[in-house]
PDB file of N, CA and C in Angstrom:
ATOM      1  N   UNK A   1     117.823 108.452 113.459  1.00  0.00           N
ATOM      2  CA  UNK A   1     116.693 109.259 113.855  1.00  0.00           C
ATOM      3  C   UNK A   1     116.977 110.709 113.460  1.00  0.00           C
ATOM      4  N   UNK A   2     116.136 111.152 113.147  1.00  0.00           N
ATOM      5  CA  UNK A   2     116.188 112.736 112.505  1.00  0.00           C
ATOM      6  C   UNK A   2     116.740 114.015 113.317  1.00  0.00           C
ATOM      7  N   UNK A   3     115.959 113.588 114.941  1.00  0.00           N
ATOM      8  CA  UNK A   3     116.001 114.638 115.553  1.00  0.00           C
ATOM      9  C   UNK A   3     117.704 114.184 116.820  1.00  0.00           C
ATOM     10  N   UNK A   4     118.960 113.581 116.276  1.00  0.00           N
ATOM     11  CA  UNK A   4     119.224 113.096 116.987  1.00  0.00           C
ATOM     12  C   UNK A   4     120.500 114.005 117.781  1.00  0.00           C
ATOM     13  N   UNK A   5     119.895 115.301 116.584  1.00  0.00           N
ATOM     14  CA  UNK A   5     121.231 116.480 117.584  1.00  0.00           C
ATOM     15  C   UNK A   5     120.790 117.023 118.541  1.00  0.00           C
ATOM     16  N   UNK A   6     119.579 117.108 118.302  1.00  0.00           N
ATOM     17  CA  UNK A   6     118.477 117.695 119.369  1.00  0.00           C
ATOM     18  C   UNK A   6     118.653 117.442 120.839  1.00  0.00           C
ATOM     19  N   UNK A   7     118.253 115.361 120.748  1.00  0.00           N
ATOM     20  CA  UNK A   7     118.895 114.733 121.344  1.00  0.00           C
ATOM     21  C   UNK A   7     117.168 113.887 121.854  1.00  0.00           C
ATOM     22  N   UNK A   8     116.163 114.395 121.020  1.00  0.00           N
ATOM     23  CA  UNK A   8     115.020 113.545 120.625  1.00  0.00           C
ATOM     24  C   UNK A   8     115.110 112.306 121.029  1.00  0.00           C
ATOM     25  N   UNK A   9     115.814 111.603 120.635  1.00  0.00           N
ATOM     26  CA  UNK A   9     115.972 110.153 121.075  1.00  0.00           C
ATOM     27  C   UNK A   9     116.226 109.696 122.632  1.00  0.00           C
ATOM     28  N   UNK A  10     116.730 111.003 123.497  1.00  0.00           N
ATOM     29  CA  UNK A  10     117.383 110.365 124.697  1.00  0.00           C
ATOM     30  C   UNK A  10     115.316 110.545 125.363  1.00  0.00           C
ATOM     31  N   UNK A  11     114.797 111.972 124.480  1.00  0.00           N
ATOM     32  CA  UNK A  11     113.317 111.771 125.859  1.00  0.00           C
ATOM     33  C   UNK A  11     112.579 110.831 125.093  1.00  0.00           C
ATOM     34  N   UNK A  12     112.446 110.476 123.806  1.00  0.00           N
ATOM     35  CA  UNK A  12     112.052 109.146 123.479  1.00  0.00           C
ATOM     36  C   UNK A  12     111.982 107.578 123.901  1.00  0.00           C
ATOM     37  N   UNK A  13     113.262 107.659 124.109  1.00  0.00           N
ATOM     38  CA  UNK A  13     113.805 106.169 124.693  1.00  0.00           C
ATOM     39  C   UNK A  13     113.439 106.238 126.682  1.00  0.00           C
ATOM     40  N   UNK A  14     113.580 107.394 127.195  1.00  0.00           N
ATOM     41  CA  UNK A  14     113.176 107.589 128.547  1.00  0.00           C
ATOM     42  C   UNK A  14     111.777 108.003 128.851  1.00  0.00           C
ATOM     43  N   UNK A  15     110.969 108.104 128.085  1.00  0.00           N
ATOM     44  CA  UNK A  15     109.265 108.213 128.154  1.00  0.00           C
ATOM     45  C   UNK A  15     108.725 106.938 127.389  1.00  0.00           C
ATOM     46  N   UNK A  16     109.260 106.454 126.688  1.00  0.00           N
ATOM     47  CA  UNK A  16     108.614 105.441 125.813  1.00  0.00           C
ATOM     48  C   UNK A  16     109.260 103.857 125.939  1.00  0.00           C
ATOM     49  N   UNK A  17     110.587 103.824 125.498  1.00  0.00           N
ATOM     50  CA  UNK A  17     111.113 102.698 125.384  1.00  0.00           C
ATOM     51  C   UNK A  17     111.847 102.270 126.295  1.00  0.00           C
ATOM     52  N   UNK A  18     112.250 103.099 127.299  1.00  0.00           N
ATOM     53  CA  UNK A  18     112.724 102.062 128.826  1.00  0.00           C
ATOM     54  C   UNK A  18     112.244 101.323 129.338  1.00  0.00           C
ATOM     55  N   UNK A  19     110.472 100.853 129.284  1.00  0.00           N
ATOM     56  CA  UNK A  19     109.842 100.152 129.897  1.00  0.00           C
ATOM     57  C   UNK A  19     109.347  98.716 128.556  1.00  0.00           C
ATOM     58  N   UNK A  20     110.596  99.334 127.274  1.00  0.00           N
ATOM     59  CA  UNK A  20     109.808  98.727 125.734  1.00  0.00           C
ATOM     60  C   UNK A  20     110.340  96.932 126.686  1.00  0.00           C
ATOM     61  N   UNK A  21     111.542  96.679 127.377  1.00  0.00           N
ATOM     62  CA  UNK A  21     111.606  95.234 127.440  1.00  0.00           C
ATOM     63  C   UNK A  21     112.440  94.594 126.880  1.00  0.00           C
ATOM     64  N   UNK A  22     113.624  95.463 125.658  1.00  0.00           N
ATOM     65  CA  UNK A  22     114.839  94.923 125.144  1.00  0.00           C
ATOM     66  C   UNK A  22     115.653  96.162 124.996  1.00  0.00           C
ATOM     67  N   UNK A  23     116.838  96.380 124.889  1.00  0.00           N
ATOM     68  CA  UNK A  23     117.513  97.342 124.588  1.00  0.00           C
ATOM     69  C   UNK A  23     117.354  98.439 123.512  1.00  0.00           C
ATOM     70  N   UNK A  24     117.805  99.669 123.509  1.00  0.00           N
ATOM     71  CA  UNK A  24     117.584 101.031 123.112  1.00  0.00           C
ATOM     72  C   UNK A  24     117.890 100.799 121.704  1.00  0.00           C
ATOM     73  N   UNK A  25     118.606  99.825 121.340  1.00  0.00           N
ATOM     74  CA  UNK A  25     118.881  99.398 119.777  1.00  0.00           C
ATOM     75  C   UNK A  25     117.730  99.354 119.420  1.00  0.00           C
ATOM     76  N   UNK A  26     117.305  98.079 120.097  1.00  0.00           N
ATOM     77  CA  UNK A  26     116.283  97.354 119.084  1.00  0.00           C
ATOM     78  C   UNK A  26     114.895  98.042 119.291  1.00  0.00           C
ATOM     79  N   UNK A  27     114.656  98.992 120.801  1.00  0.00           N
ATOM     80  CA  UNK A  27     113.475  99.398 120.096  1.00  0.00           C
ATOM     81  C   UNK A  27     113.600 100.959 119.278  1.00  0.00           C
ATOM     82  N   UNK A  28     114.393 101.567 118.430  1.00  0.00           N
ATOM     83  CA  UNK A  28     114.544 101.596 117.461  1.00  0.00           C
ATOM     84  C   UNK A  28     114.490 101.446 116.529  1.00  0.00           C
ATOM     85  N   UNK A  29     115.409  99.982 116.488  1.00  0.00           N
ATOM     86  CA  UNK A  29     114.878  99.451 115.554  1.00  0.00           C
ATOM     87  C   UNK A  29     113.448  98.878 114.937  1.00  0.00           C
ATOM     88  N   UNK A  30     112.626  98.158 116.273  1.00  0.00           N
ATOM     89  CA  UNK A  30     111.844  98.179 115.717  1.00  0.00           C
ATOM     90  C   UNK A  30     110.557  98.895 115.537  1.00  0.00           C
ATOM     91  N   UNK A  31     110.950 100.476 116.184  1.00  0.00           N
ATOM     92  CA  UNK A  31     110.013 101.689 115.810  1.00  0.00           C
ATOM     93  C   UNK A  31     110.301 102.070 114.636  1.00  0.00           C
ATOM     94  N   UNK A  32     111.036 102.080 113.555  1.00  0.00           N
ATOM     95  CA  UNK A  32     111.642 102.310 112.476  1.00  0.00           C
ATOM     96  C   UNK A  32     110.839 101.539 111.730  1.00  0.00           C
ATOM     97  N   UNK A  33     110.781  99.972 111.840  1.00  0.00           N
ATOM     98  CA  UNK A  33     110.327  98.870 110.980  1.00  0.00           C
ATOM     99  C   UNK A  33     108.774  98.840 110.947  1.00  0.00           C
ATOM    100  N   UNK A  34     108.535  99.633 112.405  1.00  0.00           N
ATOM    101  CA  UNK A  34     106.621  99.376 111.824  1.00  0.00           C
ATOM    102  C   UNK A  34     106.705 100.832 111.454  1.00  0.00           C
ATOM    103  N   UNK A  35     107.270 101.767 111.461  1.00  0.00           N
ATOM    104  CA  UNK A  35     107.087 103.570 111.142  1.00  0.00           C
ATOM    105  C   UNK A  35     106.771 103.083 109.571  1.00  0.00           C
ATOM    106  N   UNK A  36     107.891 102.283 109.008  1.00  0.00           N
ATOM    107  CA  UNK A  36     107.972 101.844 107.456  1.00  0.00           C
ATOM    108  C   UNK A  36     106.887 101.072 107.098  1.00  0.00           C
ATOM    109  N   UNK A  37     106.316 100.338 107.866  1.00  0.00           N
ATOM    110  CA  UNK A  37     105.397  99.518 107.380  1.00  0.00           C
ATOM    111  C   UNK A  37     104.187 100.307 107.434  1.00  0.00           C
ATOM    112  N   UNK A  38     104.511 101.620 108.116  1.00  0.00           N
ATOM    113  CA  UNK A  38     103.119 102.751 107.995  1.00  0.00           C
ATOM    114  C   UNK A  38     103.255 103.714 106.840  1.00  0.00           C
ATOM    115  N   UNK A  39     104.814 103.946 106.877  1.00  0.00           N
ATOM    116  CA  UNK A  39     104.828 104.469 105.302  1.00  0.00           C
ATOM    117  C   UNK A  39     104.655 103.819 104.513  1.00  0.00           C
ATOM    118  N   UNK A  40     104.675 102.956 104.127  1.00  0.00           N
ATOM    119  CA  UNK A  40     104.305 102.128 102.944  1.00  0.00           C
ATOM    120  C   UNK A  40     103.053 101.535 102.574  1.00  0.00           C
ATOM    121  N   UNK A  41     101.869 101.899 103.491  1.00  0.00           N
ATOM    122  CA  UNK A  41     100.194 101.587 103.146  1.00  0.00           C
ATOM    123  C   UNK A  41      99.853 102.587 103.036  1.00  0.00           C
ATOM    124  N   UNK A  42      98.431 102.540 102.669  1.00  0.00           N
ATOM    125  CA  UNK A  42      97.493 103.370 102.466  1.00  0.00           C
ATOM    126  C   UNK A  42      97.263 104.332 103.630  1.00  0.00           C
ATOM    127  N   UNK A  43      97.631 104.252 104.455  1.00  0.00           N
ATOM    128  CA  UNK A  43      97.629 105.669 105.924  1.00  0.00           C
ATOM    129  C   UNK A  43      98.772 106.457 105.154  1.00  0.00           C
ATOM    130  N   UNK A  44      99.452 106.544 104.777  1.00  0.00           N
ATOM    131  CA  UNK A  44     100.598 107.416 104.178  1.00  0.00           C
ATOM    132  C   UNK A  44      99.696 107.802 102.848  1.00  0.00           C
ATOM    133  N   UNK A  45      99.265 106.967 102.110  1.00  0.00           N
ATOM    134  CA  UNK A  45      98.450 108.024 100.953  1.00  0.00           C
ATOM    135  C   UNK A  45      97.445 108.861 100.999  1.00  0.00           C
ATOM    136  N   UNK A  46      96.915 108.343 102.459  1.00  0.00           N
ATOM    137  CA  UNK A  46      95.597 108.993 102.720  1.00  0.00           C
ATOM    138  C   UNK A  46      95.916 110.314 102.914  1.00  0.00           C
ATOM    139  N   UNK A  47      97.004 110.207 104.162  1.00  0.00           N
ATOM    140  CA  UNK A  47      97.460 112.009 104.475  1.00  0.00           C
ATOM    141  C   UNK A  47      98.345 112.439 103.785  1.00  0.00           C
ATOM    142  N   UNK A  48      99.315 111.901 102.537  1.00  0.00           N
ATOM    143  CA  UNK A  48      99.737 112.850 101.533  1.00  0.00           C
ATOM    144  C   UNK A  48      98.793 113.249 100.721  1.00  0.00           C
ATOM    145  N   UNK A  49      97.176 112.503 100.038  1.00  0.00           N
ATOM    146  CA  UNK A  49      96.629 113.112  99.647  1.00  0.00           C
ATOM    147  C   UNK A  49      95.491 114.013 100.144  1.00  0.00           C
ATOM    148  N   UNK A  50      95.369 114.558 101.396  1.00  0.00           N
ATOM    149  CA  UNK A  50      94.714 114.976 102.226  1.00  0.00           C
ATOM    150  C   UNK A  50      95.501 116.445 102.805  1.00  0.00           C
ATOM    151  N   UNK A  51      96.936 116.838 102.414  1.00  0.00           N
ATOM    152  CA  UNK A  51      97.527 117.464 103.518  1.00  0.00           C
ATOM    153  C   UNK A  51      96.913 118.496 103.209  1.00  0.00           C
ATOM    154  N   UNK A  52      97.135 119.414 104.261  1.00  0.00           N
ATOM    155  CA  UNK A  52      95.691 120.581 104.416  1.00  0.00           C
ATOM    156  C   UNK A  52      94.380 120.902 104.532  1.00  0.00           C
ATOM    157  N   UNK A  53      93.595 119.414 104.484  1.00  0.00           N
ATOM    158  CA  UNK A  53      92.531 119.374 104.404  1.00  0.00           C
ATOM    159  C   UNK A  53      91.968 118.697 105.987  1.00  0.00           C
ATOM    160  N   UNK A  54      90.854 118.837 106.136  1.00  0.00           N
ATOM    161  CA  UNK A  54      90.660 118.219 107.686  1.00  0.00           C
ATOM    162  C   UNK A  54      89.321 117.086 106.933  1.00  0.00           C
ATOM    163  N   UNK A  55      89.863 116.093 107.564  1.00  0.00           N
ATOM    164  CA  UNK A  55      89.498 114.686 107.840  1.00  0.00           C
ATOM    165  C   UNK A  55      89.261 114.425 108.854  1.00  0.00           C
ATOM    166  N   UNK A  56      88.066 113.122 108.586  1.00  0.00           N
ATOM    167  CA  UNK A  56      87.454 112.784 110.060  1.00  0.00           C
ATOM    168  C   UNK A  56      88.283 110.926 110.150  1.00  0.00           C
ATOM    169  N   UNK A  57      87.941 110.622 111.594  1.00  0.00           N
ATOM    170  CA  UNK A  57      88.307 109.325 112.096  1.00  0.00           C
ATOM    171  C   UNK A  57      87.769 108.284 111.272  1.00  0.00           C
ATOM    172  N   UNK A  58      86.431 108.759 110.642  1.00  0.00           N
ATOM    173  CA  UNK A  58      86.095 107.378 109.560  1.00  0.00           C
ATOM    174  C   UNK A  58      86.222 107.686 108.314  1.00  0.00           C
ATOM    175  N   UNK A  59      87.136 108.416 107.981  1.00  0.00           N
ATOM    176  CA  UNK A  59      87.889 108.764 106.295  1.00  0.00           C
ATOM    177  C   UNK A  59      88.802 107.687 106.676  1.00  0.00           C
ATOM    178  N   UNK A  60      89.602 107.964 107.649  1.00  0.00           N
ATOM    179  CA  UNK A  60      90.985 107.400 108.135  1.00  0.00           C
ATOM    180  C   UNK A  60      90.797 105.491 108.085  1.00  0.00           C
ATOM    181  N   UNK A  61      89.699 105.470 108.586  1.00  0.00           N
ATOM    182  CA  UNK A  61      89.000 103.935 108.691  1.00  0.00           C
ATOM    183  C   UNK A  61      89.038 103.370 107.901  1.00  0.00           C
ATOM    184  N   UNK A  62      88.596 103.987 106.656  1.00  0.00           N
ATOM    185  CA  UNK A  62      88.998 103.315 105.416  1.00  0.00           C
ATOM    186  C   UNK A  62      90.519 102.783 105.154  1.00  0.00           C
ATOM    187  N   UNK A  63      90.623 103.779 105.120  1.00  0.00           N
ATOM    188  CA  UNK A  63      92.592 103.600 104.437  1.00  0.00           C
ATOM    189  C   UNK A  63      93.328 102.788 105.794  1.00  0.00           C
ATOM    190  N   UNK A  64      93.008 102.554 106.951  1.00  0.00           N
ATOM    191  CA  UNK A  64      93.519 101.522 107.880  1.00  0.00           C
ATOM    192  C   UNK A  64      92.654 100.041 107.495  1.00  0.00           C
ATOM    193  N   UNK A  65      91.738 100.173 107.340  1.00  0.00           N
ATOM    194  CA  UNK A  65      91.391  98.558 106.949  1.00  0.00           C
ATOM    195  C   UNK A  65      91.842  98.263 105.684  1.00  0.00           C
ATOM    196  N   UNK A  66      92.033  99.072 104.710  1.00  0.00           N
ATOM    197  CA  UNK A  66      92.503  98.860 103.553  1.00  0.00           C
ATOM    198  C   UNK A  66      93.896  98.326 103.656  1.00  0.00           C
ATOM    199  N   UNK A  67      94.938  99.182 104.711  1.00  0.00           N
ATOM    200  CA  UNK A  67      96.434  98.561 104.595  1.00  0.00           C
ATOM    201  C   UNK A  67      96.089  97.568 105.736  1.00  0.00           C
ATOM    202  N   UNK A  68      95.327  97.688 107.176  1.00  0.00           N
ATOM    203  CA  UNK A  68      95.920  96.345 107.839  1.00  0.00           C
ATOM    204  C   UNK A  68      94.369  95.492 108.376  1.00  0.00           C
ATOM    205  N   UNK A  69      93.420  95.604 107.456  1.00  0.00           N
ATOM    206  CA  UNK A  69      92.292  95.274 107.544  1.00  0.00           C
ATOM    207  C   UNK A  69      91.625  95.507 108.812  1.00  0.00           C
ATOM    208  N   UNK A  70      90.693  94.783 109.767  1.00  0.00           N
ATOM    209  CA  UNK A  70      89.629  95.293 110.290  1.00  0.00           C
ATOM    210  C   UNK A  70      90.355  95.887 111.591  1.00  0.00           C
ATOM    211  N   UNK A  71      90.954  96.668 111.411  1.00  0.00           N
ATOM    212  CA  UNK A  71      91.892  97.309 112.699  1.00  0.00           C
ATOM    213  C   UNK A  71      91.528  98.468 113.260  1.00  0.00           C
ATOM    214  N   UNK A  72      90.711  99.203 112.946  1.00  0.00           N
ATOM    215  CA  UNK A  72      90.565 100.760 112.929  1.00  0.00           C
ATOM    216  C   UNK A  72      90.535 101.231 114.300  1.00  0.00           C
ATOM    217  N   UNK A  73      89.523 100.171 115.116  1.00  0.00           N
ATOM    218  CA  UNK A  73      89.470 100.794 116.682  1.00  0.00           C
ATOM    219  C   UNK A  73      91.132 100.627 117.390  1.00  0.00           C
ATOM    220  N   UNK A  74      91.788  99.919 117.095  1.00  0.00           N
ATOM    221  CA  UNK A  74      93.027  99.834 117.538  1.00  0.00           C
ATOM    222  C   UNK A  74      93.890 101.322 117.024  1.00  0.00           C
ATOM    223  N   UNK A  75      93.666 101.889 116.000  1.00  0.00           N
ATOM    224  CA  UNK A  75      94.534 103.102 115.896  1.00  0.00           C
ATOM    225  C   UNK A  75      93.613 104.383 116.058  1.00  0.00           C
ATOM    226  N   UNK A  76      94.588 104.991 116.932  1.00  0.00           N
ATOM    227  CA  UNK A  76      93.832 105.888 117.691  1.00  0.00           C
ATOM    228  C   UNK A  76      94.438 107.809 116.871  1.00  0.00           C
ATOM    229  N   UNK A  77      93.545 108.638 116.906  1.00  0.00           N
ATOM    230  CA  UNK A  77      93.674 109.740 116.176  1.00  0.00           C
ATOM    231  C   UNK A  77      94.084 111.062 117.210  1.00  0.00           C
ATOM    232  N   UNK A  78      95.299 111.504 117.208  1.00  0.00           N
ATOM    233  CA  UNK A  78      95.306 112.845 118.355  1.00  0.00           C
ATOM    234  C   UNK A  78      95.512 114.336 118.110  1.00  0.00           C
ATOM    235  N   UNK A  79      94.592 115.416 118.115  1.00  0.00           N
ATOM    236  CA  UNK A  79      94.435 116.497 117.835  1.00  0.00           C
ATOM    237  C   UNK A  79      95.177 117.373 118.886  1.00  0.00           C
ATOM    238  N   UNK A  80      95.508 118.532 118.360  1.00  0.00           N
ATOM    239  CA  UNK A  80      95.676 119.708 119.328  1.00  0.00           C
ATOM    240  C   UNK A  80      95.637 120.666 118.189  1.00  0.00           C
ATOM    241  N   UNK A  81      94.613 121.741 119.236  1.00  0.00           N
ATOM    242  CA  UNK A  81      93.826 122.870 118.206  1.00  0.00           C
ATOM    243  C   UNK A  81      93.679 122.837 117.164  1.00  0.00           C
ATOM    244  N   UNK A  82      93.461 121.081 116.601  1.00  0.00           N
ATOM    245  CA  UNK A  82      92.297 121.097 115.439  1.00  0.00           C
ATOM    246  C   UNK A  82      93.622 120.323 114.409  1.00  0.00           C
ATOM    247  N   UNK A  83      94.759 120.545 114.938  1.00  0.00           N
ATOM    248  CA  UNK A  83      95.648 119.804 114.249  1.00  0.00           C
ATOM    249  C   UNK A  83      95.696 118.205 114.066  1.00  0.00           C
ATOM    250  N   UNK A  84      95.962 117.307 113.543  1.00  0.00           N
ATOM    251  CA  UNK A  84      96.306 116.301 113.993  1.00  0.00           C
ATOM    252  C   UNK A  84      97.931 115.943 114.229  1.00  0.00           C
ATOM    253  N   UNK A  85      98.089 115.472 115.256  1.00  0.00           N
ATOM    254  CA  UNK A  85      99.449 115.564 115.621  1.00  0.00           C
ATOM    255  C   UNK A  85     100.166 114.393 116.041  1.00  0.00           C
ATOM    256  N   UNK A  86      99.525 113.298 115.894  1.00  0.00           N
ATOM    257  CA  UNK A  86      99.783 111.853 116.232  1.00  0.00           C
ATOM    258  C   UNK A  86      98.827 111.033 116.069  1.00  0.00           C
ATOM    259  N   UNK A  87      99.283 109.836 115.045  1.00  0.00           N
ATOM    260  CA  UNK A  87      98.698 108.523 115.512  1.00  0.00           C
ATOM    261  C   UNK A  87      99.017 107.440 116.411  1.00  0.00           C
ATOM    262  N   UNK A  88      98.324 106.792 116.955  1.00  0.00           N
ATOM    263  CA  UNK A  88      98.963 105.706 118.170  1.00  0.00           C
ATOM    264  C   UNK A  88      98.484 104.489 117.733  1.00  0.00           C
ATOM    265  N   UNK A  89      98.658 103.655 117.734  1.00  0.00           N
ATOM    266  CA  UNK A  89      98.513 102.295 117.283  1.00  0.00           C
ATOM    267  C   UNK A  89      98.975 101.424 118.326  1.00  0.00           C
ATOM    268  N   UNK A  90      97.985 100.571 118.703  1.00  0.00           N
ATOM    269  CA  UNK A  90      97.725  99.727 119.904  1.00  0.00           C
ATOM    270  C   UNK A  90      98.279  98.132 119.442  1.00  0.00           C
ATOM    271  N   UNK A  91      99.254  97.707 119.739  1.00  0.00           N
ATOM    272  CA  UNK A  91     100.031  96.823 119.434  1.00  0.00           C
ATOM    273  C   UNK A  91     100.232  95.380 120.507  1.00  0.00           C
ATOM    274  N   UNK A  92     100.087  94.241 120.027  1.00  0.00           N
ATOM    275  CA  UNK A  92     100.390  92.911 120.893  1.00  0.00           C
ATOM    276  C   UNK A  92     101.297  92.105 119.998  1.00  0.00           C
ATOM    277  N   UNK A  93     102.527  92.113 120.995  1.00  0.00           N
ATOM    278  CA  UNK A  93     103.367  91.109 120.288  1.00  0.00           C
ATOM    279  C   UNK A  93     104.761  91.412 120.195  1.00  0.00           C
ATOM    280  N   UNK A  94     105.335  90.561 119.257  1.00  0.00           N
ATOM    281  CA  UNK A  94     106.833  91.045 118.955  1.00  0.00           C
ATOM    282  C   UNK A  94     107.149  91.533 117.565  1.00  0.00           C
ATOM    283  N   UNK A  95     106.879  92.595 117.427  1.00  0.00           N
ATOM    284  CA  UNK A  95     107.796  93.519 115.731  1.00  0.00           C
ATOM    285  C   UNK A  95     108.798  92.641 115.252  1.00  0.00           C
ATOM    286  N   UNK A  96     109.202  92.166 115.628  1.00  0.00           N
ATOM    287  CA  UNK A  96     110.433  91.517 115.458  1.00  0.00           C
ATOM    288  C   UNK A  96     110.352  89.922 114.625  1.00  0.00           C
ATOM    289  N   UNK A  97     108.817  89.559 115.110  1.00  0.00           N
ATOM    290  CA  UNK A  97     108.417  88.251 114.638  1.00  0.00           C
ATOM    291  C   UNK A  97     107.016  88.347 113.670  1.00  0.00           C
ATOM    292  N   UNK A  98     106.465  88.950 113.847  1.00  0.00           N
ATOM    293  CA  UNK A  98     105.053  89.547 113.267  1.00  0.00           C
ATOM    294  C   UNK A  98     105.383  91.116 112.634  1.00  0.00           C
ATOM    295  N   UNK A  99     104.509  91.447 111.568  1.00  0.00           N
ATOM    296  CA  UNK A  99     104.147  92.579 110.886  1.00  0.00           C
ATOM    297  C   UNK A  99     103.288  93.166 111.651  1.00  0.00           C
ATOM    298  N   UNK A 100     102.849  94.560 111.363  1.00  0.00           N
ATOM    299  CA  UNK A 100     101.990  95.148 112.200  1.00  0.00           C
ATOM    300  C   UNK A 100     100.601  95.486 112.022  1.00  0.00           C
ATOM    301  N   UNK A 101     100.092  93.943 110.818  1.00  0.00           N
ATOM    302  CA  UNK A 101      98.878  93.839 110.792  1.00  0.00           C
ATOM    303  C   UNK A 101      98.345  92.970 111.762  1.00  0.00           C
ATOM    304  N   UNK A 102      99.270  92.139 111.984  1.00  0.00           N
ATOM    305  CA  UNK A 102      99.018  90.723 113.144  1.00  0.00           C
ATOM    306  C   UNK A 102      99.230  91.505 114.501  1.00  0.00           C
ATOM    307  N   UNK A 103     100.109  92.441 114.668  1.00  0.00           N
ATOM    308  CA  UNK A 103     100.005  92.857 116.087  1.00  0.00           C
ATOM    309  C   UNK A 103      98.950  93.835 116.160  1.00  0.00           C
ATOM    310  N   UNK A 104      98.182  94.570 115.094  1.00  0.00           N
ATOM    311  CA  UNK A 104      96.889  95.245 115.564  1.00  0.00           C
ATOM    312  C   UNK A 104      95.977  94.661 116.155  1.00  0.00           C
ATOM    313  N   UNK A 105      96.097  93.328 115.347  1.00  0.00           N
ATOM    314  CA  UNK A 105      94.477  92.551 115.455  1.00  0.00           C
ATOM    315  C   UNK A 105      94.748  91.914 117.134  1.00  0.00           C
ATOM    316  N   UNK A 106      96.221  91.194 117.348  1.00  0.00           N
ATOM    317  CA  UNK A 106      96.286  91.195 118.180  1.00  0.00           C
ATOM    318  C   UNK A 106      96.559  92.105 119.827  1.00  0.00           C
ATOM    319  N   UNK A 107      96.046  92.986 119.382  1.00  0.00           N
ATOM    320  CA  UNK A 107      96.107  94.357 120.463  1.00  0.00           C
ATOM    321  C   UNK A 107      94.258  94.806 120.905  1.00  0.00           C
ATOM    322  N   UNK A 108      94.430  95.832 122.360  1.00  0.00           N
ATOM    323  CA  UNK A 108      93.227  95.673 122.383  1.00  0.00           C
ATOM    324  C   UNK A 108      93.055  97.157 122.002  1.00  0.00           C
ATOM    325  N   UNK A 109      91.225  97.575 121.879  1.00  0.00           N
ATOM    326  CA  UNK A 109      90.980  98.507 121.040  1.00  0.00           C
ATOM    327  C   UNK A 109      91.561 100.166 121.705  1.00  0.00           C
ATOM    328  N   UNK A 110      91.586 101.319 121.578  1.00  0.00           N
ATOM    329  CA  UNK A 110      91.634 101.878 122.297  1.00  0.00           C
ATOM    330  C   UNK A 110      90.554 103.028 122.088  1.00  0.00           C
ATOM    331  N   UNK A 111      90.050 103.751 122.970  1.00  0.00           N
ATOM    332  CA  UNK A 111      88.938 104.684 123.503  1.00  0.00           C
ATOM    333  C   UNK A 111      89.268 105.729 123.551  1.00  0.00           C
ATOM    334  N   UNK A 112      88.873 106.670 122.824  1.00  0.00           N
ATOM    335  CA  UNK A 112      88.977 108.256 123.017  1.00  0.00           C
ATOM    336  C   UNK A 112      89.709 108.725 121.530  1.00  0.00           C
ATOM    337  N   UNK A 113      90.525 109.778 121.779  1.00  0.00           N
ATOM    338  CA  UNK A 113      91.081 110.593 120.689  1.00  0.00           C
ATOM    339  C   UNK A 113      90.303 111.329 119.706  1.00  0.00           C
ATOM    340  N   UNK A 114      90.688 112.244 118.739  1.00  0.00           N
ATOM    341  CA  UNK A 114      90.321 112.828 118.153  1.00  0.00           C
ATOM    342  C   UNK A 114      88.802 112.428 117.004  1.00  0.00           C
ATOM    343  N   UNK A 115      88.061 113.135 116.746  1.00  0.00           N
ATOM    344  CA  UNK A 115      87.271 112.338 115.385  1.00  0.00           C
ATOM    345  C   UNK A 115      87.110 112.969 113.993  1.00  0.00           C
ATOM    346  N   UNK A 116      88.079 114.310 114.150  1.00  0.00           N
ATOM    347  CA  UNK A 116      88.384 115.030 112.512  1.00  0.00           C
ATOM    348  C   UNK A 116      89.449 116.416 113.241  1.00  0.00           C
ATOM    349  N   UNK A 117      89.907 116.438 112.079  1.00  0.00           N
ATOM    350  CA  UNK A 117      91.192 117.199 112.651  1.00  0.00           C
ATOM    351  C   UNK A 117      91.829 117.516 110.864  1.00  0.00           C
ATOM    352  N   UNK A 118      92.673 118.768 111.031  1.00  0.00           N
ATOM    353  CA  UNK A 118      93.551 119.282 109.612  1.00  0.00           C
ATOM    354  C   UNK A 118      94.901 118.887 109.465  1.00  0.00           C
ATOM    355  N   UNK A 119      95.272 117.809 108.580  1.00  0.00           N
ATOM    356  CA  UNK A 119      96.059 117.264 108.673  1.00  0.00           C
ATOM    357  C   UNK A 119      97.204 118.278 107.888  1.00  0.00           C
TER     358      UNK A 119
END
């Protein structure tokens, strides 16, 4: 992890992954394995070819059904002062056994967040 002198990982793993259900390894590990499977679709080309520019929630729609098809309400968009500063992606299942096109579809949608923001 990048930020691990910081020490990023200890409020990570204690806001997020203490309640993940297997040990601090593996969810790691498998935040790493879907992070990659987000770098490697079309959501990663969208906002390298976008950086600086502000985009809305159904630009983004595209390039999520494109890498994990009809998923879009499941990934959710989060702004602060116009920034975008996180995506969240609503997940069912095990990373571990499924890719994270099968755990979108199998996840439920989520409500709210941003709808254009400067990436």
């Amino acid at each position: 992890m990048p930020s691990v002198l910081s020490g990023l990982h200890k409020h990570e793993w204690k806001k997020h992954g203490s309640c993940y259900g297997k040990s601090e390894r593996n969810y790691f590990t498998d935040a790493m394995s879907l992070l990659k499977q987000v770098n490697n679709s079309k959501i990663r080309d969208f906002f390298v070819t976008n950086r600086g520019r502000v985009i809305t929630k159904k630009n983004l729609n595209m390039a999520i059904k494109k890498s994990f098809g009809n998923t879009a309400r499941k990934v959710q968009m989060i702004c602060k002062k116009g920034l975008i500063i996180e995506l969240r992606f609503s997940l069912k299942g095990d990373p571990e056994k499924d890719n994270i096109s099968t755990l979108l579809k199998n996840a439920k949608p989520l409500i709210g967040g941003c709808q254009r923001g400067r990436i």
